[in-house]
C-alpha atoms as a PDB file:
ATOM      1  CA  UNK A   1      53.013  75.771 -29.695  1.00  0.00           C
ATOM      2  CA  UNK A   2      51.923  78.991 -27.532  1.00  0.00           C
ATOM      3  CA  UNK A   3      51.443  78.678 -24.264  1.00  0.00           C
ATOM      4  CA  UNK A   4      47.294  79.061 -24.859  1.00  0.00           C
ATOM      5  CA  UNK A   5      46.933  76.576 -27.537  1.00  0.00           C
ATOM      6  CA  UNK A   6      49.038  74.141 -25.417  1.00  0.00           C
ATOM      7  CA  UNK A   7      46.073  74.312 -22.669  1.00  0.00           C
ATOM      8  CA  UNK A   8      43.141  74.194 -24.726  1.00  0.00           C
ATOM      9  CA  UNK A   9      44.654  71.112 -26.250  1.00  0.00           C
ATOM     10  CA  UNK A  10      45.399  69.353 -22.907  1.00  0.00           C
ATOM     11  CA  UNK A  11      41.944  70.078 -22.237  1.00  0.00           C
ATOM     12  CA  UNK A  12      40.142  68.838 -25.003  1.00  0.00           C
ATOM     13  CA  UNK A  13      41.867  65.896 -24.840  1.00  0.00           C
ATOM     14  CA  UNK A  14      41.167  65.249 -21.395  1.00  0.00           C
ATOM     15  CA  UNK A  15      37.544  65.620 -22.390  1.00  0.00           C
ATOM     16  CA  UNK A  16      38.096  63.216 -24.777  1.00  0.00           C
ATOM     17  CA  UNK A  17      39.661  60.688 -22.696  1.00  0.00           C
ATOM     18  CA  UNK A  18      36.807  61.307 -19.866  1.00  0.00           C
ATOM     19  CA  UNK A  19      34.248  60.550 -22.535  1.00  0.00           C
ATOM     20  CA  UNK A  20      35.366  57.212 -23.672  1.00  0.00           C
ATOM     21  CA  UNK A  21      35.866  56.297 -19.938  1.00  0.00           C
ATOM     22  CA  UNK A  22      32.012  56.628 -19.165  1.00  0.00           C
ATOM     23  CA  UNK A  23      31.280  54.766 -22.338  1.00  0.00           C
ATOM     24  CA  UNK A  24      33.424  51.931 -21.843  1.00  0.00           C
ATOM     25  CA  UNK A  25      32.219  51.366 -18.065  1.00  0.00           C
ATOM     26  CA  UNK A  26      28.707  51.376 -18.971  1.00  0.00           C
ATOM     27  CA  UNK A  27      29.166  48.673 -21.744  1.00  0.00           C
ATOM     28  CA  UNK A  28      31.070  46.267 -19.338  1.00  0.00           C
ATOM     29  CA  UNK A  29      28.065  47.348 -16.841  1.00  0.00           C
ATOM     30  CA  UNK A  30      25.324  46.171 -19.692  1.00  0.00           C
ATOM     31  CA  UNK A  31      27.510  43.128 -20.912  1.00  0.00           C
ATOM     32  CA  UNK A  32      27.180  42.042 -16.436  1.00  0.00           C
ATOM     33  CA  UNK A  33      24.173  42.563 -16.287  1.00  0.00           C
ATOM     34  CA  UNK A  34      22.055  40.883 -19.363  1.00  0.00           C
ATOM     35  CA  UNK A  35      23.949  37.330 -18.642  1.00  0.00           C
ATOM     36  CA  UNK A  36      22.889  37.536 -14.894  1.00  0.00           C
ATOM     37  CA  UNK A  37      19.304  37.968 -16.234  1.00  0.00           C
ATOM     38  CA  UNK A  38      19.144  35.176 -18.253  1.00  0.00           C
ATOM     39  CA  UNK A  39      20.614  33.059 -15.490  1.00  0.00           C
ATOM     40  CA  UNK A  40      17.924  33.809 -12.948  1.00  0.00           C
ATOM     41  CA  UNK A  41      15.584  33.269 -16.025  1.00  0.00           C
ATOM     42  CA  UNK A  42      17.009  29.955 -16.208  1.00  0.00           C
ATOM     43  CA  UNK A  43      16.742  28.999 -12.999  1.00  0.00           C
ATOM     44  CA  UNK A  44      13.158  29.800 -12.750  1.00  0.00           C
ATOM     45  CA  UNK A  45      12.559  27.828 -15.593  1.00  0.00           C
ATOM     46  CA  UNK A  46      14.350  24.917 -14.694  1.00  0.00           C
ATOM     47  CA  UNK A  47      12.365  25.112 -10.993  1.00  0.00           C
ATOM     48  CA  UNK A  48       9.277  25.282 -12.658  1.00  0.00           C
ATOM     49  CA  UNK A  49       9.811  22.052 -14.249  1.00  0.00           C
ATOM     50  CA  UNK A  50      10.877  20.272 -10.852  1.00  0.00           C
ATOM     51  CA  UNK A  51       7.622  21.503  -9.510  1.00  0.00           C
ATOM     52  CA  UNK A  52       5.340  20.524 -12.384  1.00  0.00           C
ATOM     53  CA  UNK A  53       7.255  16.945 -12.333  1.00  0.00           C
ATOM     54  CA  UNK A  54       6.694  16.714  -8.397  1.00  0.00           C
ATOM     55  CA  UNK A  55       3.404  17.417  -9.393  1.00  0.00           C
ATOM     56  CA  UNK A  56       2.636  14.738 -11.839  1.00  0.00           C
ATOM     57  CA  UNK A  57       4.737  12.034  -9.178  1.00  0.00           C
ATOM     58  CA  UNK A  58       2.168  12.951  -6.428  1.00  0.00           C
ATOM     59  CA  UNK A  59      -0.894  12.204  -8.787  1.00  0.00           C
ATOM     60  CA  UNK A  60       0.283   8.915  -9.959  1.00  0.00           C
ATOM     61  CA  UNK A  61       1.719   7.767  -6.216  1.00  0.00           C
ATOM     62  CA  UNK A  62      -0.669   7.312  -3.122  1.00  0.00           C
ATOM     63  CA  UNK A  63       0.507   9.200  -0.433  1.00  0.00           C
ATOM     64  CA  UNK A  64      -1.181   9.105   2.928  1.00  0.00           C
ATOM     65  CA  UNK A  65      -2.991  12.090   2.910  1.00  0.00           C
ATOM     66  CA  UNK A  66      -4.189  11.180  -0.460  1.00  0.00           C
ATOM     67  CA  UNK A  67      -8.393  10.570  -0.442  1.00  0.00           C
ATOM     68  CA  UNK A  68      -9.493   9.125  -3.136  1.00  0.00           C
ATOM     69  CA  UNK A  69     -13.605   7.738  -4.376  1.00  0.00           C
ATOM     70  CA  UNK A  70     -14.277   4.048  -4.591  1.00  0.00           C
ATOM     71  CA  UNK A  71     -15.038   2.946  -8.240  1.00  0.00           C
ATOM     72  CA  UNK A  72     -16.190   0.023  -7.607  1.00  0.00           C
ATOM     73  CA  UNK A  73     -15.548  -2.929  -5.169  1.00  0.00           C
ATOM     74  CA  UNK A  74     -14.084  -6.414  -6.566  1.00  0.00           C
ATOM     75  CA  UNK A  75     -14.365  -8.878  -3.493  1.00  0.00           C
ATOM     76  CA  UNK A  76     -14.307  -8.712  -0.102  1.00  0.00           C
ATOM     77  CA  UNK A  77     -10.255  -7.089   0.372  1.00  0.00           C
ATOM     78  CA  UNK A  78      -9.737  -5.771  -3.206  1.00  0.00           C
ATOM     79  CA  UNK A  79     -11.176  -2.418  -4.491  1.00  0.00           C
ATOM     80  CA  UNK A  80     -11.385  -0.199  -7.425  1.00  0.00           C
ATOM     81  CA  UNK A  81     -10.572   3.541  -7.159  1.00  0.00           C
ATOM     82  CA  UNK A  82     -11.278   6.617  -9.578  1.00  0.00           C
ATOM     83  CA  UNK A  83      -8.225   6.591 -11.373  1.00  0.00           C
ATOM     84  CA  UNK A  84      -8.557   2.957 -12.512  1.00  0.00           C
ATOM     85  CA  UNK A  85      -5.634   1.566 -10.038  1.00  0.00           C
ATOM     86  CA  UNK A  86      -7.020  -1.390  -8.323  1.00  0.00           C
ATOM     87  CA  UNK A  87      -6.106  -1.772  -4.144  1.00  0.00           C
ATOM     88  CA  UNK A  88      -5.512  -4.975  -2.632  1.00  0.00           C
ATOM     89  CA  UNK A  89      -6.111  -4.738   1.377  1.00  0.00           C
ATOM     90  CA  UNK A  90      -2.926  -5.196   3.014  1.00  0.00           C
ATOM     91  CA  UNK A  91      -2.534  -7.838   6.401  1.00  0.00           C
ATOM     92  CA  UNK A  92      -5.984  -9.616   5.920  1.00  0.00           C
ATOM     93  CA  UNK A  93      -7.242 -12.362   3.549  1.00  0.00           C
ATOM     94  CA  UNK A  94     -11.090 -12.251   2.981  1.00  0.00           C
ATOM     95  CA  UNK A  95     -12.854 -15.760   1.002  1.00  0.00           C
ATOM     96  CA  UNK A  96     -12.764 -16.081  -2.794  1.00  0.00           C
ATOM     97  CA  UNK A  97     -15.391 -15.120  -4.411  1.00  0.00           C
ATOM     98  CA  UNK A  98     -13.652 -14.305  -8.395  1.00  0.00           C
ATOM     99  CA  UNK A  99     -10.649 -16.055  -8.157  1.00  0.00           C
ATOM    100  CA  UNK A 100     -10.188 -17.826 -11.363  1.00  0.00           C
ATOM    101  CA  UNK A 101      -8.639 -21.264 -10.425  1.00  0.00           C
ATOM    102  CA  UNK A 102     -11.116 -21.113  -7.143  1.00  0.00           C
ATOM    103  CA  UNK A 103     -14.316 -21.967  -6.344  1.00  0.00           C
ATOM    104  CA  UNK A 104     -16.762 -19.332  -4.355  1.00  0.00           C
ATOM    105  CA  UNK A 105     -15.695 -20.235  -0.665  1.00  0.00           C
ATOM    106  CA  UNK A 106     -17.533 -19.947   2.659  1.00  0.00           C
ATOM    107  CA  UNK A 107     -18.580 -16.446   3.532  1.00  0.00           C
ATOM    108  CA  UNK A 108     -16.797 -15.002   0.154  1.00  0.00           C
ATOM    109  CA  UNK A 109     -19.946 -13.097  -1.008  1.00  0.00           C
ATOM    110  CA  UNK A 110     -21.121 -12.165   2.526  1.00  0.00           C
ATOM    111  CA  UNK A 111     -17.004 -10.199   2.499  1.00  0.00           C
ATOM    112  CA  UNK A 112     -17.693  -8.811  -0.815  1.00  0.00           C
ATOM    113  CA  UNK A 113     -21.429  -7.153   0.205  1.00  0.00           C
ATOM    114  CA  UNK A 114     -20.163  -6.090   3.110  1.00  0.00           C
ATOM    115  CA  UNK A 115     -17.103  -4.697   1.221  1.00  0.00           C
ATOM    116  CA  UNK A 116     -19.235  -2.811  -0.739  1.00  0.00           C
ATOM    117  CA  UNK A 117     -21.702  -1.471   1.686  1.00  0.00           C
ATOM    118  CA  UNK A 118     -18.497  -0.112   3.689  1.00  0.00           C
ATOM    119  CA  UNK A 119     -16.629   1.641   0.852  1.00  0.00           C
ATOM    120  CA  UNK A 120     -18.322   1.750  -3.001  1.00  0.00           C
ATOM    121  CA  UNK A 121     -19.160   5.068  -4.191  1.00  0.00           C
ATOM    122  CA  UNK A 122     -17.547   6.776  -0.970  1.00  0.00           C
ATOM    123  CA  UNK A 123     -14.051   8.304  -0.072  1.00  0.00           C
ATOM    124  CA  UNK A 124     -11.164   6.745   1.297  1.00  0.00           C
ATOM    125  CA  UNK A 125      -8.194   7.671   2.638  1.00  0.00           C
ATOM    126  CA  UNK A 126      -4.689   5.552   1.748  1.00  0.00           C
ATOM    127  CA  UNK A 127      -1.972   4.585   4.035  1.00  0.00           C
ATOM    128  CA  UNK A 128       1.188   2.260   2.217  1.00  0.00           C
ATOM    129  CA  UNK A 129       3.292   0.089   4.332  1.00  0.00           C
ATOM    130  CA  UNK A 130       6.735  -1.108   2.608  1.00  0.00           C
ATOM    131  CA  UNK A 131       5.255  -2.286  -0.575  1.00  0.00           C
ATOM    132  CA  UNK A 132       4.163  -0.692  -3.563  1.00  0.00           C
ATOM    133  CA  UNK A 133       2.451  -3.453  -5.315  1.00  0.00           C
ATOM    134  CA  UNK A 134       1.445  -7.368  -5.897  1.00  0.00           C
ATOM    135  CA  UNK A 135       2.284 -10.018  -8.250  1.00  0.00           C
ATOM    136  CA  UNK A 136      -0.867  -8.639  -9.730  1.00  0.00           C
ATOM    137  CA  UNK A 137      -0.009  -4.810  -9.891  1.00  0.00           C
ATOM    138  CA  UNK A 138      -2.633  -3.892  -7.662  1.00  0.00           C
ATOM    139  CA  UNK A 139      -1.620  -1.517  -4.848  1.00  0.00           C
ATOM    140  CA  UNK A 140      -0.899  -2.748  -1.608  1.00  0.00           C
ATOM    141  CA  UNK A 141      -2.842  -0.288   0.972  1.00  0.00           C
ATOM    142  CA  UNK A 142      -4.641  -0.029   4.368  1.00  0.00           C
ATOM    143  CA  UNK A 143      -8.217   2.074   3.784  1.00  0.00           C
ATOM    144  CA  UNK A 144     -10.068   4.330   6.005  1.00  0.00           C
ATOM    145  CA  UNK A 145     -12.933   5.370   5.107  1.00  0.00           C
ATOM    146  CA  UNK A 146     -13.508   9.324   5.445  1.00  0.00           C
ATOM    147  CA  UNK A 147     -16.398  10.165   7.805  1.00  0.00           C
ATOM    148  CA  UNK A 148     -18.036  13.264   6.592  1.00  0.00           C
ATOM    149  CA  UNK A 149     -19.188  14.004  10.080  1.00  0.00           C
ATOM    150  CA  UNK A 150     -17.392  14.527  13.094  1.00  0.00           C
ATOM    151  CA  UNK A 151     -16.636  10.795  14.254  1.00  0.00           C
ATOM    152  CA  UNK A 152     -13.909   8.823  13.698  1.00  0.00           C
ATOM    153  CA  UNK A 153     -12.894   7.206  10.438  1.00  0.00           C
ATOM    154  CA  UNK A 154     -13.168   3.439  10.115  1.00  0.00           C
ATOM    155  CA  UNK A 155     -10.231   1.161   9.624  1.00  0.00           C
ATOM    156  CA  UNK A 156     -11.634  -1.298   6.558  1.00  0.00           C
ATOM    157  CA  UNK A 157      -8.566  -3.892   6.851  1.00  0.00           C
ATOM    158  CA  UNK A 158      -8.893  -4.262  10.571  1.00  0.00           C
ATOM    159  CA  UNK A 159     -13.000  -4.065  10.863  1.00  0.00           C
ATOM    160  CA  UNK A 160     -13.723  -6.911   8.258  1.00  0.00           C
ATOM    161  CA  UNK A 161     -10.976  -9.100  10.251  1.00  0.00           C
ATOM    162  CA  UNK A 162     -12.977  -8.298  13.869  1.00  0.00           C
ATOM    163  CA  UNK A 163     -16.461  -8.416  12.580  1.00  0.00           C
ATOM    164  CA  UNK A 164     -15.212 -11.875  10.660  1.00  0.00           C
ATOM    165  CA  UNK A 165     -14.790 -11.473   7.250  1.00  0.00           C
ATOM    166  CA  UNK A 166     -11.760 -11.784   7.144  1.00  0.00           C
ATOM    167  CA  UNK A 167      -8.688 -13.511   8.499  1.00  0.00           C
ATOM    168  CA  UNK A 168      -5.690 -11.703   9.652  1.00  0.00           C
ATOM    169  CA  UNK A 169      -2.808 -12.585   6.767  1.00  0.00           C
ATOM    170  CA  UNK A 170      -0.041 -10.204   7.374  1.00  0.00           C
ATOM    171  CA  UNK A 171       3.264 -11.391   5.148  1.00  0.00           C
ATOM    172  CA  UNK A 172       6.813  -9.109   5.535  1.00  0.00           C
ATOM    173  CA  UNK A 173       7.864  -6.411   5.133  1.00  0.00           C
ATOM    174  CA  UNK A 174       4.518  -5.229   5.342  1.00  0.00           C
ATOM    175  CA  UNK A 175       3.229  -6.335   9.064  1.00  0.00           C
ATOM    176  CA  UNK A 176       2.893  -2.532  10.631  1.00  0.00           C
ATOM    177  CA  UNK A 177      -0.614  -3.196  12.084  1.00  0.00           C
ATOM    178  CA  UNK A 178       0.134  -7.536  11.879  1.00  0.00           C
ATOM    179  CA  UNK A 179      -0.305  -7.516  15.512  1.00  0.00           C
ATOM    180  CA  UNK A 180      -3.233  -5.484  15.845  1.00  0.00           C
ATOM    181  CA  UNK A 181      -5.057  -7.801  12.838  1.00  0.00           C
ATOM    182  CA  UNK A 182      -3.773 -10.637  15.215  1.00  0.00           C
ATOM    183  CA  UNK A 183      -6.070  -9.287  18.008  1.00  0.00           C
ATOM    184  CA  UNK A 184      -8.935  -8.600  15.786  1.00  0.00           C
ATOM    185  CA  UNK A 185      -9.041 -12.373  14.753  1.00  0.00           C
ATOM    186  CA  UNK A 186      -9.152 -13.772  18.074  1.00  0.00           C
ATOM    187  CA  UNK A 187     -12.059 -11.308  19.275  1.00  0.00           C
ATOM    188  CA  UNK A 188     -13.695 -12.713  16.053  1.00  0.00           C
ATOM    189  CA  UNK A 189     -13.241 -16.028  16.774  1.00  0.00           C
ATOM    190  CA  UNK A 190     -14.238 -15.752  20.459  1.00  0.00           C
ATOM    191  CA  UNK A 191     -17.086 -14.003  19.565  1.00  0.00           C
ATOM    192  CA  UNK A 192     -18.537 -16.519  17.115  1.00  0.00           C
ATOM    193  CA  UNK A 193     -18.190 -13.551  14.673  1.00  0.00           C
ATOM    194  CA  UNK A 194     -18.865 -14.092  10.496  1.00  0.00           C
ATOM    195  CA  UNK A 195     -17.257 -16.588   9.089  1.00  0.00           C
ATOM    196  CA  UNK A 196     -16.203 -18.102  12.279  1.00  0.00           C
ATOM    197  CA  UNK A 197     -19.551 -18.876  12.544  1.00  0.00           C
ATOM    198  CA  UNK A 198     -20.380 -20.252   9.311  1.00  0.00           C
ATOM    199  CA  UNK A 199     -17.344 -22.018   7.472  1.00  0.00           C
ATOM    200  CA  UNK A 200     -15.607 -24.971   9.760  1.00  0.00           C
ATOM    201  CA  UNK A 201     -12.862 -23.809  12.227  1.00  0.00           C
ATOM    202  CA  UNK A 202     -13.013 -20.500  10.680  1.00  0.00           C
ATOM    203  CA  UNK A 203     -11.405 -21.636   7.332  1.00  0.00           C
ATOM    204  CA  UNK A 204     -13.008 -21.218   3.667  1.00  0.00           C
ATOM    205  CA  UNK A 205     -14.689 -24.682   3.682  1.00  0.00           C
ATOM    206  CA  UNK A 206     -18.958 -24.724   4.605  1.00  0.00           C
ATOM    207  CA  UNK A 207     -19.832 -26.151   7.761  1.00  0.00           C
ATOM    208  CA  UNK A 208     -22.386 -28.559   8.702  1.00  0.00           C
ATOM    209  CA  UNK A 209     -24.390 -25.748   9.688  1.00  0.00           C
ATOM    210  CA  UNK A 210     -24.695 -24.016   5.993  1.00  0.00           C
ATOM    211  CA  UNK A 211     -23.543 -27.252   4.210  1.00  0.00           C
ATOM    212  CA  UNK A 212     -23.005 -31.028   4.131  1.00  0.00           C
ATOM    213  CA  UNK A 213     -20.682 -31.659   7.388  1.00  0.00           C
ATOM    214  CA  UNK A 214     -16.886 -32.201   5.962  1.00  0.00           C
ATOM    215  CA  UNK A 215     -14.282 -34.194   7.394  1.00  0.00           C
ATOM    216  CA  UNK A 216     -10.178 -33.357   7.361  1.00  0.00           C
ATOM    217  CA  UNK A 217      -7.126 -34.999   8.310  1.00  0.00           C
ATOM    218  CA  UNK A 218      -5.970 -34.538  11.965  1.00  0.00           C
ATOM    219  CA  UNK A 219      -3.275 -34.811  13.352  1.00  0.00           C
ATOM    220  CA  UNK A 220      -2.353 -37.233  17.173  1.00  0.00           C
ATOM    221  CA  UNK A 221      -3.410 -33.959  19.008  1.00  0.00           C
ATOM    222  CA  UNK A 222      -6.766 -33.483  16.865  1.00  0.00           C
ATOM    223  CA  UNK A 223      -5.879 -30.638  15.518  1.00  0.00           C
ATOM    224  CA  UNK A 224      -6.207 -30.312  11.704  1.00  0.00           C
ATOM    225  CA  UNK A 225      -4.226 -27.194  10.774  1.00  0.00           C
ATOM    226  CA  UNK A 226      -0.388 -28.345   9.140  1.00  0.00           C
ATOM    227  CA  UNK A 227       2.822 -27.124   9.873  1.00  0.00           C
ATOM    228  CA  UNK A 228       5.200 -27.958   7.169  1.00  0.00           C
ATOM    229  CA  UNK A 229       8.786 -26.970   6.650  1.00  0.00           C
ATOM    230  CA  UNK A 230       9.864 -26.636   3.409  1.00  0.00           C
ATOM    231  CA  UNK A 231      12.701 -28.104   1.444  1.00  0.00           C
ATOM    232  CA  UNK A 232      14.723 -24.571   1.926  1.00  0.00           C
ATOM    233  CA  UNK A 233      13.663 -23.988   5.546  1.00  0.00           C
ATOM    234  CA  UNK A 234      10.525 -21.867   5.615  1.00  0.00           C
ATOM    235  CA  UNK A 235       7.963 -22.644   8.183  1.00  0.00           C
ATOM    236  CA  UNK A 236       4.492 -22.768   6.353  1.00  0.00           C
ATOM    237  CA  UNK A 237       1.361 -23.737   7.462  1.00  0.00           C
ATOM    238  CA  UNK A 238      -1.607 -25.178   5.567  1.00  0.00           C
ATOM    239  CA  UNK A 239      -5.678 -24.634   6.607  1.00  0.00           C
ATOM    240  CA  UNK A 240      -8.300 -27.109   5.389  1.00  0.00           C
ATOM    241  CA  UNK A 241      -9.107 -26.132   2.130  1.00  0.00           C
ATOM    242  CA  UNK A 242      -6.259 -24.537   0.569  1.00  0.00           C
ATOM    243  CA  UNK A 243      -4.679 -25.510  -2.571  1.00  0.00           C
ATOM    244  CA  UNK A 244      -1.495 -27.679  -1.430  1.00  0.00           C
ATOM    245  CA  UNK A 245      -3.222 -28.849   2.315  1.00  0.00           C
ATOM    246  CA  UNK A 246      -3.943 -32.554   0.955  1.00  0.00           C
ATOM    247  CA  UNK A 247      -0.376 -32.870  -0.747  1.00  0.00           C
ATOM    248  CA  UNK A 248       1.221 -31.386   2.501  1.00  0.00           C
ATOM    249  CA  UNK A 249       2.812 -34.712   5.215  1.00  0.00           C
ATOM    250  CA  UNK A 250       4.010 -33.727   8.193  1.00  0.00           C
ATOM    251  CA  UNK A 251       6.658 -35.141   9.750  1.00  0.00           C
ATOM    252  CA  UNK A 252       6.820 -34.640  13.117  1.00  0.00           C
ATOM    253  CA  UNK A 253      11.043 -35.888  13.426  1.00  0.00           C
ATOM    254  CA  UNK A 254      11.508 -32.789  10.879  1.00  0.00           C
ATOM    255  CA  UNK A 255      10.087 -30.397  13.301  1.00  0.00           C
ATOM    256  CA  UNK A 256       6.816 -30.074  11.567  1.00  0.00           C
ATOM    257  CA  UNK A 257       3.535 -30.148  13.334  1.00  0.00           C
ATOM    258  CA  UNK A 258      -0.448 -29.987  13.834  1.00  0.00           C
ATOM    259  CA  UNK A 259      -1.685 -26.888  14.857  1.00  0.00           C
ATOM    260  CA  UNK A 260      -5.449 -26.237  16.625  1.00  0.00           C
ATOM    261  CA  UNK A 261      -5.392 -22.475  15.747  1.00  0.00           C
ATOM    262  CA  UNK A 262      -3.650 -19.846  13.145  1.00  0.00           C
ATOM    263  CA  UNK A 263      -2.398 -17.666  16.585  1.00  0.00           C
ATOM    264  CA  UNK A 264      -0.693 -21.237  17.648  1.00  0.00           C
ATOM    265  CA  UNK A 265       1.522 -21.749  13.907  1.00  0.00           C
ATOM    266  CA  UNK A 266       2.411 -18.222  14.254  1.00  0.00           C
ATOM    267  CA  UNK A 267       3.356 -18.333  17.244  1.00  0.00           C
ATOM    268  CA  UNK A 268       5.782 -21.463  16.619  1.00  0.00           C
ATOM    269  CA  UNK A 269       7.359 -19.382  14.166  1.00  0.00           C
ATOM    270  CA  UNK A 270       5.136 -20.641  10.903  1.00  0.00           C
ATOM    271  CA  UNK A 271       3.410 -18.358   7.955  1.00  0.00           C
ATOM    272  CA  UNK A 272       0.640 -18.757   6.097  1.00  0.00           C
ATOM    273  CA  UNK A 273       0.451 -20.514   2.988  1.00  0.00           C
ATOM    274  CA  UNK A 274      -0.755 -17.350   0.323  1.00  0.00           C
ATOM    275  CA  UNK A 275      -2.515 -20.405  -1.970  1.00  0.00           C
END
């Protein structure tokens, strides 16, 4: 082949080869790129779907931040809110007024009125100890009630306990604020508050001055509150009135006692009975 012909040819195929060079590099660059596209497409997805399912969590969970409007009230430490979840009061115990195997009891609807004068039709803010819910399915919550003005928010669990319309129940794991509910009772109770007023000793039975006078067991001391310890160990004590008080003996060799006051039992290491 001439000398010419020999260099044209060299350099055609050189072209050639340069050619398919640039081709092949930019379909390895478009076969990179497209998969890294759909990746990040992915991933967006896939976080959109953790935040919409954070989302729904926070609407059906009560954080404490959470405000939320008062339906309706149901007695004097359970409440209704807009979503249809019902809120049980946590650390205080206020008198029956709609319990099914109970009768009204002292000061019950005086609780329940002033329940609902406090909170119905008004906004409260949530705060959740260690439990989510009761035997019942009713959230287990402390309440504030938001103050649209400038002044500080009220604290529904501990004000019905001091003003007396309540008694201070607290049962573990949730006791954050037990001893503070503690405190509220005694001021109560020193203060001839509510129902400490009304109903015997404090307790859910009608004293002579709103009803008939009615007489309890007692123990050597006088004092008619019981200290029992049951067959497993637990330290429980009984006030007039409530469901298992006339069944309960105590025997004093067994370490079980009379009690003048709820601060004494807990303080010997005794709970209250929840029935």
């Amino acid at each position: 082949m001439p000398p010419n012909k020999r260099i044209i040819f060299v350099f055609i195929a050189v072209i050639i080869f340069s050619l398919g060079f640039i081709s092949s590099s930019l379909f390895v660059q478009k076969k990179v790129v497209v998969p890294e596209k759909n990746i990040l497409n992915l991933e967006s997805s896939n976080q959109g779907q953790i935040k919409s399912f954070s989302t729904n969590q926070n609407q059906t969970s009560v954080q404490n931040i959470d405000q939320f409007l008062v339906k309706r009230v149901i007695d004097g430490d359970t409440i209704e809110i807009e979503n249809g979840q019902k809120i049980r009061y946590i650390g205080i115990d206020t008198p029956e007024t709609v319990h099914p195997d109970k009768p009204v009891q002292c000061f019950g609807r005086e609780a329940s009125l002033k329940n609902k004068e406090l909170v119905e039709g008004k906004s409260v803010r949530l705060e959740k100890d260690v439990s989510e819910t009761d035997k019942y399915g009713r959230l287990l919550l402390y309440v504030y009630l938001v103050n649209e003005k400038s002044e500080p928010s009220i604290f529904i669990n501990d004000y019905l306990v001091r003003q007396g319309y309540a008694h201070s129940s607290s049962y573990p794991p949730d006791v954050k604020y037990q001893e503070r509910f503690r405190q509220a009772e005694a001021e109560a109770r020193q203060n001839n508050r509510g129902l400490w007023a009304n109903c015997t000793d404090g307790t859910n039975q009608q004293s002579a001055v709103s009803s008939q006078s009615t007489s309890f067991e007692s123990g050597s001391n006088g004092c008619t509150i019981k200290g029992n310890i049951s067959s497993s160990g637990e330290k429980i004590y009984h006030l007039p009135g409530q469901r298992y008080y006339d069944k309960t003996q105590i025997d004093i060799s067994r370490g079980e006692n009379w009690f003048c006051s709820e601060d004494e039992a807990i303080s010997a290491g005794f709970r209250k009975s929840k029935i």
